[in-house]
PDB file of N, CA and C in Angstrom:
ATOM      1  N   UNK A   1       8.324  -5.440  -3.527  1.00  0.00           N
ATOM      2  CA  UNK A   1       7.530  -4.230  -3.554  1.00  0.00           C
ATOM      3  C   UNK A   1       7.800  -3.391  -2.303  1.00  0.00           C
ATOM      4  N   UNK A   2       7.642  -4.228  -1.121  1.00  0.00           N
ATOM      5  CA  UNK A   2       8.504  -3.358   0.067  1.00  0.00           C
ATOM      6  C   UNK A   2       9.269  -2.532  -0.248  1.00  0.00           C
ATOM      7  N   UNK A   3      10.515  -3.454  -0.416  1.00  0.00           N
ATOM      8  CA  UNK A   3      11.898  -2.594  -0.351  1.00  0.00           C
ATOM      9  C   UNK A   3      11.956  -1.126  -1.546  1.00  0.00           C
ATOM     10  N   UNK A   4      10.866  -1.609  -3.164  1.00  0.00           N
ATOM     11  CA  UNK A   4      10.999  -0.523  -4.006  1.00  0.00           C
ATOM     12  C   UNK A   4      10.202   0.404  -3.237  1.00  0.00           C
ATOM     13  N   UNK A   5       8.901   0.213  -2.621  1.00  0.00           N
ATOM     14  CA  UNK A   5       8.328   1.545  -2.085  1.00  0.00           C
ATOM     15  C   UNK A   5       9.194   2.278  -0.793  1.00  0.00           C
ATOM     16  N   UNK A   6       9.795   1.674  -0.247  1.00  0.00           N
ATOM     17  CA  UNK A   6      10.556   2.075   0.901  1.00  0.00           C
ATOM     18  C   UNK A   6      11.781   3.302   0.337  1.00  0.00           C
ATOM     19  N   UNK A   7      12.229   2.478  -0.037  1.00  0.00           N
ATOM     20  CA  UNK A   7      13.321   2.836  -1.229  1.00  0.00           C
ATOM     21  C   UNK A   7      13.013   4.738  -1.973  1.00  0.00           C
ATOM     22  N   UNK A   8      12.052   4.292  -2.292  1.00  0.00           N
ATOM     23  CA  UNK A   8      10.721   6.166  -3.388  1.00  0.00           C
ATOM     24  C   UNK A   8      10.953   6.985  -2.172  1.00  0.00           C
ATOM     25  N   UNK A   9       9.976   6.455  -1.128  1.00  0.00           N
ATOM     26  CA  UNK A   9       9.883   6.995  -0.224  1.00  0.00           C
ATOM     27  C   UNK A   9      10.821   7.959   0.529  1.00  0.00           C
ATOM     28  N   UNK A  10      12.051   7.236   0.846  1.00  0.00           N
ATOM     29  CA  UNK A  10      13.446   7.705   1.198  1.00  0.00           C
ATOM     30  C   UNK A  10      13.731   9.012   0.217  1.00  0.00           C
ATOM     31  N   UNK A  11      13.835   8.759  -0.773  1.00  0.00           N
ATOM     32  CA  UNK A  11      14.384   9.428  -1.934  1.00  0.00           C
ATOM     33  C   UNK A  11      13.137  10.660  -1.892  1.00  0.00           C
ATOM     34  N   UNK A  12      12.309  10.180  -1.841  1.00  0.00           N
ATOM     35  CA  UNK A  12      11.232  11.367  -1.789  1.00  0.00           C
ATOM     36  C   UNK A  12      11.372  12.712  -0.235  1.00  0.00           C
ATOM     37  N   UNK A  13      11.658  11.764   0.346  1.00  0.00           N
ATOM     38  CA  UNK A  13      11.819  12.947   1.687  1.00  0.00           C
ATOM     39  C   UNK A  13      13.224  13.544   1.902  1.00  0.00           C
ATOM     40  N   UNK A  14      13.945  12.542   1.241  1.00  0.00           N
ATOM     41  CA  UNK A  14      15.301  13.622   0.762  1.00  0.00           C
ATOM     42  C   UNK A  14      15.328  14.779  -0.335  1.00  0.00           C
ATOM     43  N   UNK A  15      14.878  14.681  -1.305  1.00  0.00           N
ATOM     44  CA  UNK A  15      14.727  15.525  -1.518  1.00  0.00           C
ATOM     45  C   UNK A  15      13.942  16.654  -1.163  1.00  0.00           C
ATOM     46  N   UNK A  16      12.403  16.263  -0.357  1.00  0.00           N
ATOM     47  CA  UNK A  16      11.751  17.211   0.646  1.00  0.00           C
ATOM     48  C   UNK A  16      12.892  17.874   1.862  1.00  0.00           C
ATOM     49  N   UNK A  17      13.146  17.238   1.974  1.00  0.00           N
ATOM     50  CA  UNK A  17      14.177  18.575   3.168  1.00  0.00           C
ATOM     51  C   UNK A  17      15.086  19.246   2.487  1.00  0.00           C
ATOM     52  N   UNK A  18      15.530  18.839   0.718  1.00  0.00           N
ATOM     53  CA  UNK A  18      16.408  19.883   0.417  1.00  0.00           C
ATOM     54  C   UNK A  18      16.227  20.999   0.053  1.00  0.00           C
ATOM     55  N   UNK A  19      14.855  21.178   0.752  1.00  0.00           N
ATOM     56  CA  UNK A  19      14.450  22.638   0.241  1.00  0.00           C
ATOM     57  C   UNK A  19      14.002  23.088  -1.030  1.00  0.00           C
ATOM     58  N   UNK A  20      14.406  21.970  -2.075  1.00  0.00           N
ATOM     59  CA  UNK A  20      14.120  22.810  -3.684  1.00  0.00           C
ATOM     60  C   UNK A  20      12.888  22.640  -4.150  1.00  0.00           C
ATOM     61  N   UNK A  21      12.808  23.274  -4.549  1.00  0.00           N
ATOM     62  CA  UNK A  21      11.025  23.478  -5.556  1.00  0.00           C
ATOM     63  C   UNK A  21      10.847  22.100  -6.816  1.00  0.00           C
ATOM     64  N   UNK A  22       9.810  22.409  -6.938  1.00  0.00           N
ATOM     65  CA  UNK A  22       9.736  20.832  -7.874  1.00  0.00           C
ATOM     66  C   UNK A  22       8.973  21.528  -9.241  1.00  0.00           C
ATOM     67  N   UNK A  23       9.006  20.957 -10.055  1.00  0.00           N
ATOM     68  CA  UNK A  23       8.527  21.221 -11.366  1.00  0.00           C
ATOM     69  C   UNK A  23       7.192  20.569 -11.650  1.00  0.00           C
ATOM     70  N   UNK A  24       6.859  20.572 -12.705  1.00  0.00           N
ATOM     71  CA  UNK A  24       5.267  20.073 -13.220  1.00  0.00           C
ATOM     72  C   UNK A  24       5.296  18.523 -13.376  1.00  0.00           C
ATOM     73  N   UNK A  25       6.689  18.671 -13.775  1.00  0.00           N
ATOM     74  CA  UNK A  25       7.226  17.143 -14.252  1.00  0.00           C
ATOM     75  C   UNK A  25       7.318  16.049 -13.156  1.00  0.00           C
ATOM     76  N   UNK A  26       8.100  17.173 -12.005  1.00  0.00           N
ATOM     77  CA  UNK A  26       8.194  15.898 -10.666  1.00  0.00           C
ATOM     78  C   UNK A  26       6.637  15.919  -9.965  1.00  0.00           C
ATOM     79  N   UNK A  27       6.047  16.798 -10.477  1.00  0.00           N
ATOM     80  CA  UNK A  27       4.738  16.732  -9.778  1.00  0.00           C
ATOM     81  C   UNK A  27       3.758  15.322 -10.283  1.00  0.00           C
ATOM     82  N   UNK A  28       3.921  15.711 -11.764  1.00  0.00           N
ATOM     83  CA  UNK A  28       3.336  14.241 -12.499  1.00  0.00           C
ATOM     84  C   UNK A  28       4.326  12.937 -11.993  1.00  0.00           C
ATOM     85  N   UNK A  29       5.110  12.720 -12.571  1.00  0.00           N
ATOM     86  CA  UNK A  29       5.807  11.410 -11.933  1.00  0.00           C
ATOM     87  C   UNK A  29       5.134  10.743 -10.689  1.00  0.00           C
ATOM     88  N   UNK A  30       4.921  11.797  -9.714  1.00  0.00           N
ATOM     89  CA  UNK A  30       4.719  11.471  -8.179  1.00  0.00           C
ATOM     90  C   UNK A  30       3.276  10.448  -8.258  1.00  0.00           C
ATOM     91  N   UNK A  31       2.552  11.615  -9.073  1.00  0.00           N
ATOM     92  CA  UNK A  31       1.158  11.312  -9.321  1.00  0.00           C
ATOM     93  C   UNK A  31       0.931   9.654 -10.004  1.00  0.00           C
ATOM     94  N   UNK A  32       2.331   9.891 -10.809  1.00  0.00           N
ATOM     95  CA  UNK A  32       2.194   8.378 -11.196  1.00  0.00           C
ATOM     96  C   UNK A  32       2.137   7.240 -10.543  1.00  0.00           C
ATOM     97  N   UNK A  33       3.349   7.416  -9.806  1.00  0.00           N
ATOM     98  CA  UNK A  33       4.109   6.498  -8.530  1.00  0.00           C
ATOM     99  C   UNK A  33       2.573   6.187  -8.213  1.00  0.00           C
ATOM    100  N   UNK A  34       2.010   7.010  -7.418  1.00  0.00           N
ATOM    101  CA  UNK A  34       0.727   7.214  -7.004  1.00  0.00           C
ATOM    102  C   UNK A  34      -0.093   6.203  -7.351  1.00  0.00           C
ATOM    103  N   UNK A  35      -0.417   6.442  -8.444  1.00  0.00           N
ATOM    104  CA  UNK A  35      -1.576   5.538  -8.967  1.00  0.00           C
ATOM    105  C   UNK A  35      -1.236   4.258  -9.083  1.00  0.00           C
ATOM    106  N   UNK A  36       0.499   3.986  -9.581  1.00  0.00           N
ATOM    107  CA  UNK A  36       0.464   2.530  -9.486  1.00  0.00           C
ATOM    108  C   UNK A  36       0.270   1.817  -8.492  1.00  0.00           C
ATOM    109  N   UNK A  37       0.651   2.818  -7.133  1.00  0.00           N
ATOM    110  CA  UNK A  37       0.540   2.050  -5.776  1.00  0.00           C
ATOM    111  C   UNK A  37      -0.624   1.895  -5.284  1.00  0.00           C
ATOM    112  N   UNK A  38      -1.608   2.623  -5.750  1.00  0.00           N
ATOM    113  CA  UNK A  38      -3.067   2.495  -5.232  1.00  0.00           C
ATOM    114  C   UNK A  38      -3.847   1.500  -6.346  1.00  0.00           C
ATOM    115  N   UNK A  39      -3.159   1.080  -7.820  1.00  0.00           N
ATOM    116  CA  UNK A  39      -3.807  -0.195  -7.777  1.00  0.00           C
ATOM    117  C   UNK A  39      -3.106  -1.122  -7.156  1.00  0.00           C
ATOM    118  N   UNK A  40      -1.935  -1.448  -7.002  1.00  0.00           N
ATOM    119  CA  UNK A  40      -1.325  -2.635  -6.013  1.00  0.00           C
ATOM    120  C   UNK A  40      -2.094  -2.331  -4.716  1.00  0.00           C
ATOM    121  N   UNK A  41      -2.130  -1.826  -3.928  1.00  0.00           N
ATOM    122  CA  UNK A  41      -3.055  -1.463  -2.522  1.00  0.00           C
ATOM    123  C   UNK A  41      -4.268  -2.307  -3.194  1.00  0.00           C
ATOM    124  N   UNK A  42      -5.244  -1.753  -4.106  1.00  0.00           N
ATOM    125  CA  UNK A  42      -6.195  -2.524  -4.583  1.00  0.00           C
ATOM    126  C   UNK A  42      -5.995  -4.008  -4.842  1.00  0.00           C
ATOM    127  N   UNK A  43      -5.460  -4.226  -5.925  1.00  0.00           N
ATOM    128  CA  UNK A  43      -5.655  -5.659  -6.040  1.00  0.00           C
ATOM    129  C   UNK A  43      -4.878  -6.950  -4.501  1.00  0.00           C
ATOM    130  N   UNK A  44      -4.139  -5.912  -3.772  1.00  0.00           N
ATOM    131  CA  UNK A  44      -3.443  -6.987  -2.281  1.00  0.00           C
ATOM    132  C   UNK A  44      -5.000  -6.816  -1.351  1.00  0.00           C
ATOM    133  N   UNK A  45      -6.072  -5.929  -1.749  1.00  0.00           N
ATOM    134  CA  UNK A  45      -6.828  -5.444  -1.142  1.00  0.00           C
ATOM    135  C   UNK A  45      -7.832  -7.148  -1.491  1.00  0.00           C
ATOM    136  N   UNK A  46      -8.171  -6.710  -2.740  1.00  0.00           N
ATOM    137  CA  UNK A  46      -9.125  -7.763  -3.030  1.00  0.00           C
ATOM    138  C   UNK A  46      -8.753  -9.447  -2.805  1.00  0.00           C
ATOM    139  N   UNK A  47      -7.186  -9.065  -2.893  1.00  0.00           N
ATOM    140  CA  UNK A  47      -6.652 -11.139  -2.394  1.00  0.00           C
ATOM    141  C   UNK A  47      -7.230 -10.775  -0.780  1.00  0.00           C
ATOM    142  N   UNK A  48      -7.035  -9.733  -0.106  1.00  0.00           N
ATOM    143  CA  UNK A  48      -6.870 -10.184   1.274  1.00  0.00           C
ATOM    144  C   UNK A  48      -8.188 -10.355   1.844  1.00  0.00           C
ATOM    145  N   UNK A  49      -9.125  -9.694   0.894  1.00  0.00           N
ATOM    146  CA  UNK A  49     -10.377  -9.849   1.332  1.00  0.00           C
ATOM    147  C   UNK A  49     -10.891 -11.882   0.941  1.00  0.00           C
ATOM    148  N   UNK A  50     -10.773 -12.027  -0.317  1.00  0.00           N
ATOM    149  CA  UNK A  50     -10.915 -13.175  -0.954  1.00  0.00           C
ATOM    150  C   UNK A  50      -9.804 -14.786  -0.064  1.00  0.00           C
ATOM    151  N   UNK A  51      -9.034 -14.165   0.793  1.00  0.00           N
ATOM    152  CA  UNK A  51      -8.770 -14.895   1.851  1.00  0.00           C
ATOM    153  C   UNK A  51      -9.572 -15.204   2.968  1.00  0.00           C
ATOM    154  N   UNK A  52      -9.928 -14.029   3.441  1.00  0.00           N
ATOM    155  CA  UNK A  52     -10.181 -13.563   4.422  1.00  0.00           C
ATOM    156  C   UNK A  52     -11.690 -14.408   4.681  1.00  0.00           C
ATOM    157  N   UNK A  53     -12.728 -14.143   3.054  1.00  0.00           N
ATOM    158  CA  UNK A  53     -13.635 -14.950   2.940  1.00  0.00           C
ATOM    159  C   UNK A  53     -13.524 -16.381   2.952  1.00  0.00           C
ATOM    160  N   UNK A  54     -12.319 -16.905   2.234  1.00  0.00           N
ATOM    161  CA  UNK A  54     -12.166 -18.335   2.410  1.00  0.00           C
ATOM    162  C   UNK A  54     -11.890 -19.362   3.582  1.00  0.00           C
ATOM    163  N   UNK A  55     -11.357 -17.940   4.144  1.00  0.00           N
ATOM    164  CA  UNK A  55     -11.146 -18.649   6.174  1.00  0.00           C
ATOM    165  C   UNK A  55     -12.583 -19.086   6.394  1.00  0.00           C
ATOM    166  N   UNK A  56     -13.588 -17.983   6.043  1.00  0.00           N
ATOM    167  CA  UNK A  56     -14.311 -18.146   7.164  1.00  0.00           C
ATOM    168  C   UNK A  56     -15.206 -19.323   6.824  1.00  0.00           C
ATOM    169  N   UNK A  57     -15.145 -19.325   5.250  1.00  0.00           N
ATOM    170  CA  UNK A  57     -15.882 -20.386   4.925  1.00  0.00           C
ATOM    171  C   UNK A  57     -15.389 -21.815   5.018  1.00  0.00           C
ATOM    172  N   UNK A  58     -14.226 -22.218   5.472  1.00  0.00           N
ATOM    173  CA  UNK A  58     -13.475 -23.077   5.503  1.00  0.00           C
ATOM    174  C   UNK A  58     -13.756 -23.607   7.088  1.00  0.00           C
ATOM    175  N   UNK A  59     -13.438 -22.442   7.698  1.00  0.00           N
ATOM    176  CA  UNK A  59     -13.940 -22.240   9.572  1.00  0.00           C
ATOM    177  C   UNK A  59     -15.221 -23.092   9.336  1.00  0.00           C
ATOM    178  N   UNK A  60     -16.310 -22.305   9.087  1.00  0.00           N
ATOM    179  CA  UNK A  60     -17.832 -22.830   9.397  1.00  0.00           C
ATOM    180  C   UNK A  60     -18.263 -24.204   8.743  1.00  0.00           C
ATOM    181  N   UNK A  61     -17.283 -24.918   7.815  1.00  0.00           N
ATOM    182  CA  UNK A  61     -17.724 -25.822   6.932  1.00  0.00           C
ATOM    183  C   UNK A  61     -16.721 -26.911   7.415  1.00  0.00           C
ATOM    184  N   UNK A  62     -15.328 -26.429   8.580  1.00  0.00           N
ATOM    185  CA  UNK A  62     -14.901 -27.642   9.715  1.00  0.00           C
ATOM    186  C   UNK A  62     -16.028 -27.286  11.328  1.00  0.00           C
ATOM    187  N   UNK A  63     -16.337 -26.229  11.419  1.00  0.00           N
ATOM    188  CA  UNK A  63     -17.713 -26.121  12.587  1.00  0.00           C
ATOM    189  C   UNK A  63     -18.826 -26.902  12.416  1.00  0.00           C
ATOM    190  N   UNK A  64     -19.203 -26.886  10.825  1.00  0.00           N
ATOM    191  CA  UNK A  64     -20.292 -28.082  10.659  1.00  0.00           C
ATOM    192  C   UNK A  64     -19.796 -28.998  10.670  1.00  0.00           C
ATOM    193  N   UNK A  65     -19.388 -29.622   9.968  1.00  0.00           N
ATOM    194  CA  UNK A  65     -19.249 -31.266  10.051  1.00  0.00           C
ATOM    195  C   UNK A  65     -17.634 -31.471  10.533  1.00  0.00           C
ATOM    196  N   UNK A  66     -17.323 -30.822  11.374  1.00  0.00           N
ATOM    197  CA  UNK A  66     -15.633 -31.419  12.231  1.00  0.00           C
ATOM    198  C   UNK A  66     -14.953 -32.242  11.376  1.00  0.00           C
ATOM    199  N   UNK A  67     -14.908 -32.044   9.907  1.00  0.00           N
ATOM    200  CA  UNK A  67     -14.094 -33.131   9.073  1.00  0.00           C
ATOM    201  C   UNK A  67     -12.526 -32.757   9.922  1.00  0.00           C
ATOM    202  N   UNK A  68     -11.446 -33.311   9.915  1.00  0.00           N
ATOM    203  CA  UNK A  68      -9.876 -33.226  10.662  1.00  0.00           C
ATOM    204  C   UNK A  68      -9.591 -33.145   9.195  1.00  0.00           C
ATOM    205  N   UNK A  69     -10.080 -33.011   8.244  1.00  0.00           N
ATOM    206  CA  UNK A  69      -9.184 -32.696   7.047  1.00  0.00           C
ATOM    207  C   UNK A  69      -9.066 -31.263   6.532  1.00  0.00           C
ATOM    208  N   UNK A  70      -9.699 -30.562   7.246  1.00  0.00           N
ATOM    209  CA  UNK A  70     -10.122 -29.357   7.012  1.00  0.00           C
ATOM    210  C   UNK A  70      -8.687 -28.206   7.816  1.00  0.00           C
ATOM    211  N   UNK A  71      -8.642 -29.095   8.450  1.00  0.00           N
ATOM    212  CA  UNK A  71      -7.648 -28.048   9.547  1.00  0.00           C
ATOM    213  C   UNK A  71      -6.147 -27.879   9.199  1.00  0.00           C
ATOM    214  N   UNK A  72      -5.354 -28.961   8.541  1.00  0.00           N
ATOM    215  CA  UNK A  72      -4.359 -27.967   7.442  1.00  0.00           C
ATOM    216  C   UNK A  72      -4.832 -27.051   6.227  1.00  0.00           C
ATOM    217  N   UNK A  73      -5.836 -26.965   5.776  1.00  0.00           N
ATOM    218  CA  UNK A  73      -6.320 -25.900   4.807  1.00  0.00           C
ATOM    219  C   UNK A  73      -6.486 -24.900   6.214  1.00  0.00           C
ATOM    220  N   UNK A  74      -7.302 -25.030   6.928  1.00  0.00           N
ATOM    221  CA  UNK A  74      -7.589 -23.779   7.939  1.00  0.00           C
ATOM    222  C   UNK A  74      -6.222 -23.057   7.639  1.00  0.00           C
ATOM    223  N   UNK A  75      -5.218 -23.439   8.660  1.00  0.00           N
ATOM    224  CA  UNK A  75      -3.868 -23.552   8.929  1.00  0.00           C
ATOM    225  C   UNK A  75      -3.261 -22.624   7.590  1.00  0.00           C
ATOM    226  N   UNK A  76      -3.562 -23.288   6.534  1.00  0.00           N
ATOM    227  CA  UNK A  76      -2.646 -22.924   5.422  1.00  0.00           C
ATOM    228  C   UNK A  76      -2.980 -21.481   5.089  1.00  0.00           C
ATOM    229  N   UNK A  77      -4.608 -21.007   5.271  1.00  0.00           N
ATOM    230  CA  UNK A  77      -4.880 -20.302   4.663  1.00  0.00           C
ATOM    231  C   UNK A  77      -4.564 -18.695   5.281  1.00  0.00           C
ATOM    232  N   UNK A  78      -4.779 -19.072   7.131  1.00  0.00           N
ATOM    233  CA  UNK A  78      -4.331 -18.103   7.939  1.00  0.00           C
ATOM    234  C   UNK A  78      -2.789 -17.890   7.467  1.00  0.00           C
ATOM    235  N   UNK A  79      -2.131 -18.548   7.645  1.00  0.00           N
ATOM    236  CA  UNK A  79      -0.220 -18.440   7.135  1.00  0.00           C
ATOM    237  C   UNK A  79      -0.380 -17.899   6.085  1.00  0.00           C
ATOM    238  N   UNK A  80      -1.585 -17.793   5.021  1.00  0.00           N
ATOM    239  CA  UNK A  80      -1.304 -16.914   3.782  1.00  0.00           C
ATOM    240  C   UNK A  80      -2.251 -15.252   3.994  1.00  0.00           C
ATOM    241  N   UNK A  81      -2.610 -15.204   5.003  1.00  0.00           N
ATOM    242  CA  UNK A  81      -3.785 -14.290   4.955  1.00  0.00           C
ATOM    243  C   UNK A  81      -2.900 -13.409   6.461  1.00  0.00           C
ATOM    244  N   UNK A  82      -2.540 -13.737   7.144  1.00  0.00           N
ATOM    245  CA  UNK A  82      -1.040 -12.487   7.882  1.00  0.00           C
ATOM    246  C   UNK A  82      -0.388 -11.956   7.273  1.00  0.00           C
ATOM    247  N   UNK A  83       0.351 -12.090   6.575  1.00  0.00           N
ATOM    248  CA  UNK A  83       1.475 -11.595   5.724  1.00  0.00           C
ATOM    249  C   UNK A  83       0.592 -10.898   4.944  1.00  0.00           C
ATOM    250  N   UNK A  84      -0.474 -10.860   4.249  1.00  0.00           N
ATOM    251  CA  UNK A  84      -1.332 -10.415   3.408  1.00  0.00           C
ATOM    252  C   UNK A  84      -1.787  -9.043   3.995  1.00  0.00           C
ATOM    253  N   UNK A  85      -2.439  -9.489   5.258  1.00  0.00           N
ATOM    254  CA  UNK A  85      -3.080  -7.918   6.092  1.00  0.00           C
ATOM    255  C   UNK A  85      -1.801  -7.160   5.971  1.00  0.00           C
ATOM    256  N   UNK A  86      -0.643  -7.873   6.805  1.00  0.00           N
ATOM    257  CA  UNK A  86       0.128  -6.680   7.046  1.00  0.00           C
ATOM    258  C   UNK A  86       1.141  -5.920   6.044  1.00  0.00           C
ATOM    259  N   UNK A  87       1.460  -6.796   4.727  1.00  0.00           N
ATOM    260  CA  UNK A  87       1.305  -5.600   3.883  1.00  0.00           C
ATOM    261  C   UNK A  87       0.601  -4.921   3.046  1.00  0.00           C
ATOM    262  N   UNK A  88      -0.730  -5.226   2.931  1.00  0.00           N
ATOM    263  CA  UNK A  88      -1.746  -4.150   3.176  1.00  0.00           C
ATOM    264  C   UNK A  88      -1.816  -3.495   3.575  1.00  0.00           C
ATOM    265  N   UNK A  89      -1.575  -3.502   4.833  1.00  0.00           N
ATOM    266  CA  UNK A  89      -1.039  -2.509   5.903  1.00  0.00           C
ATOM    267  C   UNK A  89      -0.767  -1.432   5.460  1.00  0.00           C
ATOM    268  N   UNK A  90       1.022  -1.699   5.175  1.00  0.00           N
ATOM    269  CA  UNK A  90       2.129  -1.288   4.644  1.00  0.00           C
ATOM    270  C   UNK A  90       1.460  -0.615   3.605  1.00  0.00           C
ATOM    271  N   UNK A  91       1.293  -0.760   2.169  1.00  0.00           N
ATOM    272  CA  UNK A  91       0.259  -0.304   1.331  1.00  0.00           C
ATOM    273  C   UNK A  91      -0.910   1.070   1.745  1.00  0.00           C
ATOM    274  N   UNK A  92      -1.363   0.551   2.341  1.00  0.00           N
ATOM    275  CA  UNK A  92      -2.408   1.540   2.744  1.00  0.00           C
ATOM    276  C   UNK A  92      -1.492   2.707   3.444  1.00  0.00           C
ATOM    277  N   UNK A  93      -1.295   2.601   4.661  1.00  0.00           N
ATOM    278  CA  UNK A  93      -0.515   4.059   4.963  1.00  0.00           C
ATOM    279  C   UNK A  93       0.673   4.401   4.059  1.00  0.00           C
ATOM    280  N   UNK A  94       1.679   3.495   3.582  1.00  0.00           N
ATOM    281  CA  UNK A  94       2.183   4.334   2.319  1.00  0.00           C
ATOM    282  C   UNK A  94       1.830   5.200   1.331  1.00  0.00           C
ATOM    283  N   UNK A  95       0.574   4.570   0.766  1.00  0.00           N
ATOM    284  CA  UNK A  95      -0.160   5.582  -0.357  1.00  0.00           C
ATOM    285  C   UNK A  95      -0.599   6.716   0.454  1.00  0.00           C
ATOM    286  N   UNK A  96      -0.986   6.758   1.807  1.00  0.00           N
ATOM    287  CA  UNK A  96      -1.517   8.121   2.606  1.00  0.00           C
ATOM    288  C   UNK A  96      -0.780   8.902   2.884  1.00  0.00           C
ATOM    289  N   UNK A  97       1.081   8.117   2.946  1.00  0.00           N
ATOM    290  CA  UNK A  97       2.222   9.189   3.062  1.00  0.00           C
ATOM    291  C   UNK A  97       2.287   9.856   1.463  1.00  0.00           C
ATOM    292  N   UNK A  98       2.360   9.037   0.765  1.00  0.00           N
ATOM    293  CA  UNK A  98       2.709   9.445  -0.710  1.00  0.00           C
ATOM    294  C   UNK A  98       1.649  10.834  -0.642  1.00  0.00           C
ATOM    295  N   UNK A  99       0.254  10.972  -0.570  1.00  0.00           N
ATOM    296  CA  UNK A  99      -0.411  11.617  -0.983  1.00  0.00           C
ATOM    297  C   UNK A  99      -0.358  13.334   0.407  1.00  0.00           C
ATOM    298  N   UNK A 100       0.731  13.305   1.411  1.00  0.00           N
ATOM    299  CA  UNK A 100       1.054  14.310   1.718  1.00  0.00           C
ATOM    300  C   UNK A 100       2.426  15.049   1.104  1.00  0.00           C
ATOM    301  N   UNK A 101       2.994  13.910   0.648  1.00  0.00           N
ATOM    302  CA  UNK A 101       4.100  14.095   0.210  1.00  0.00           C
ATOM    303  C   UNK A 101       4.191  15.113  -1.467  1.00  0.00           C
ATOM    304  N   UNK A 102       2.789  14.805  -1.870  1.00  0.00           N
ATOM    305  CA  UNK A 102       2.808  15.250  -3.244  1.00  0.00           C
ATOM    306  C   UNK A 102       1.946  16.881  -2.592  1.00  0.00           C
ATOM    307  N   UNK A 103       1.220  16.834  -1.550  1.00  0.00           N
ATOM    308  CA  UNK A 103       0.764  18.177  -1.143  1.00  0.00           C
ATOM    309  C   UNK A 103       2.159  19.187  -0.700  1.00  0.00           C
ATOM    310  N   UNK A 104       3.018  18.465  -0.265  1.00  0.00           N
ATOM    311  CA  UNK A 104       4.128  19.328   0.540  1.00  0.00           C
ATOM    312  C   UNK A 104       5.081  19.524  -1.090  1.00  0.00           C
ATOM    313  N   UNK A 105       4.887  19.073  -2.287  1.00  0.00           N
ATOM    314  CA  UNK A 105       5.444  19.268  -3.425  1.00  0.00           C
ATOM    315  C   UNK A 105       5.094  20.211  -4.482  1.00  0.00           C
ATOM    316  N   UNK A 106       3.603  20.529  -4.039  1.00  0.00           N
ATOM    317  CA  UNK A 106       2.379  21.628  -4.523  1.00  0.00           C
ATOM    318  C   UNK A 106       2.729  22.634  -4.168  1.00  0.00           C
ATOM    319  N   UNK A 107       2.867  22.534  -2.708  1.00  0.00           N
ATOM    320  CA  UNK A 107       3.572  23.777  -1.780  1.00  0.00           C
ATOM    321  C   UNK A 107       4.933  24.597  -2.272  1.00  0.00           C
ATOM    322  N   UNK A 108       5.381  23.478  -2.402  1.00  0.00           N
ATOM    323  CA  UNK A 108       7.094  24.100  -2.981  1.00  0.00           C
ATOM    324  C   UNK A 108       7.203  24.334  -4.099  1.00  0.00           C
ATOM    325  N   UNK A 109       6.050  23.793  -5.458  1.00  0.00           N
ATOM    326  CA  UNK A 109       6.247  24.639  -6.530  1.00  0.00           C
ATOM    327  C   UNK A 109       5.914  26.252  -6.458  1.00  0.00           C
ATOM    328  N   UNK A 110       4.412  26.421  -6.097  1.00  0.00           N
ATOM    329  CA  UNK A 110       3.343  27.247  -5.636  1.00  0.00           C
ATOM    330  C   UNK A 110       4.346  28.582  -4.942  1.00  0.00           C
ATOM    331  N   UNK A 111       5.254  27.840  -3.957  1.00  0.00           N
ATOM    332  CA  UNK A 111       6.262  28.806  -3.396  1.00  0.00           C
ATOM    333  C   UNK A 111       7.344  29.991  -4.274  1.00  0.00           C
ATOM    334  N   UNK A 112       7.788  28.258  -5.136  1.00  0.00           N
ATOM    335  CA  UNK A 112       8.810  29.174  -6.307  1.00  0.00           C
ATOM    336  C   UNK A 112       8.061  29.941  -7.684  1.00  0.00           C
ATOM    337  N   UNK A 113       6.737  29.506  -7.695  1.00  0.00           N
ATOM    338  CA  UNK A 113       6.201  30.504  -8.674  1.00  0.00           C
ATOM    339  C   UNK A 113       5.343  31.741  -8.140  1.00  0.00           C
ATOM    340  N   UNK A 114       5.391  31.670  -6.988  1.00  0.00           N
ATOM    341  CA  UNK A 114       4.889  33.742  -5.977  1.00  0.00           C
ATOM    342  C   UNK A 114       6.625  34.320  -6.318  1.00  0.00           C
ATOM    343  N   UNK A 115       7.845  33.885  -5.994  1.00  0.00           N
ATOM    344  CA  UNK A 115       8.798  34.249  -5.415  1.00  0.00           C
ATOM    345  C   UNK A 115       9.592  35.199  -6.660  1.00  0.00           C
ATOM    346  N   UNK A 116       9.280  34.624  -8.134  1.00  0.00           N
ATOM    347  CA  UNK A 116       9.588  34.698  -9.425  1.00  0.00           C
ATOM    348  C   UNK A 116       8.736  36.150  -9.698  1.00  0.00           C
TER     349      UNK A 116
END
C-alpha cells in the first residue's frame, strides 16, 4: 500500500506541474482514490487503536499479578503496534496531501473554464 500510494502521489504532482487543466473525469477519479484511502486510514485506524488497547490491558494485567508469561505477549504486541502507528502516520498525512491536491485540480479546471 506504501509503495501504490507513493507511486499516485508522484504521478499526481507530475502532472500538477504540467500545467494542464483537468477534466470532471480526473476530478472524480481523484475523489475516488480519495475515499478508498480514507477507508484504509480508517480501518489501520481502528487495528491501531484495538492494539493500542490490548497493550494496555496486557501492561496492567502483568502490573497486577507480575505473571513472566505475560511479557512476550507485551513484547509481541508493541512489535505489532510501531509499524502500525507509523503507517498510520503515513495514511493520515497522505489523505491530507491528496485532499490539497484535488483543491489545486479545482483550480486548474475552474482556470480553463474562465479562459474559454
Amino acid at each position: 500500500m506504501h509503495k501504490y500510494l507513493s507511486d499516485y502521489m508522484k504521478q499526481m504532482n507530475r502532472l500538477l506541474e504540467e500545467n494542464r487543466s483537468f477534466t470532471e473525469t480526473d476530478l472524480q477519479r481523484h475523489l475516488d482514490k480519495i475515499g478508498f484511502m480514507q477507508h484504509e486510514r480508517l480501518i489501520h485506524f481502528l487495528v491501531t487503536m484495538l492494539f493500542a488497547i490490548v497493550l494496555f490491558l496486557v501492561l496492567g494485567a502483568f502490573l497486577m499479578t507480575e505473571a513472566m508469561f505475560l511479557l512476550p505477549l507485551l513484547g509481541l504486541i508493541l512489535v505489532l503496534l510501531v509499524p502500525y502507528i507509523f503507517h498510520y502516520y503515513f495514511l493520515e498525512n497522505t489523505v491530507q496531501k491528496m485532499y490539497v491536491i484535488y483543491d489545486r485540480m479545482t483550480e486548474r479546471m475552474d482556470t480553463s473554464a474562465h479562459q474559454s
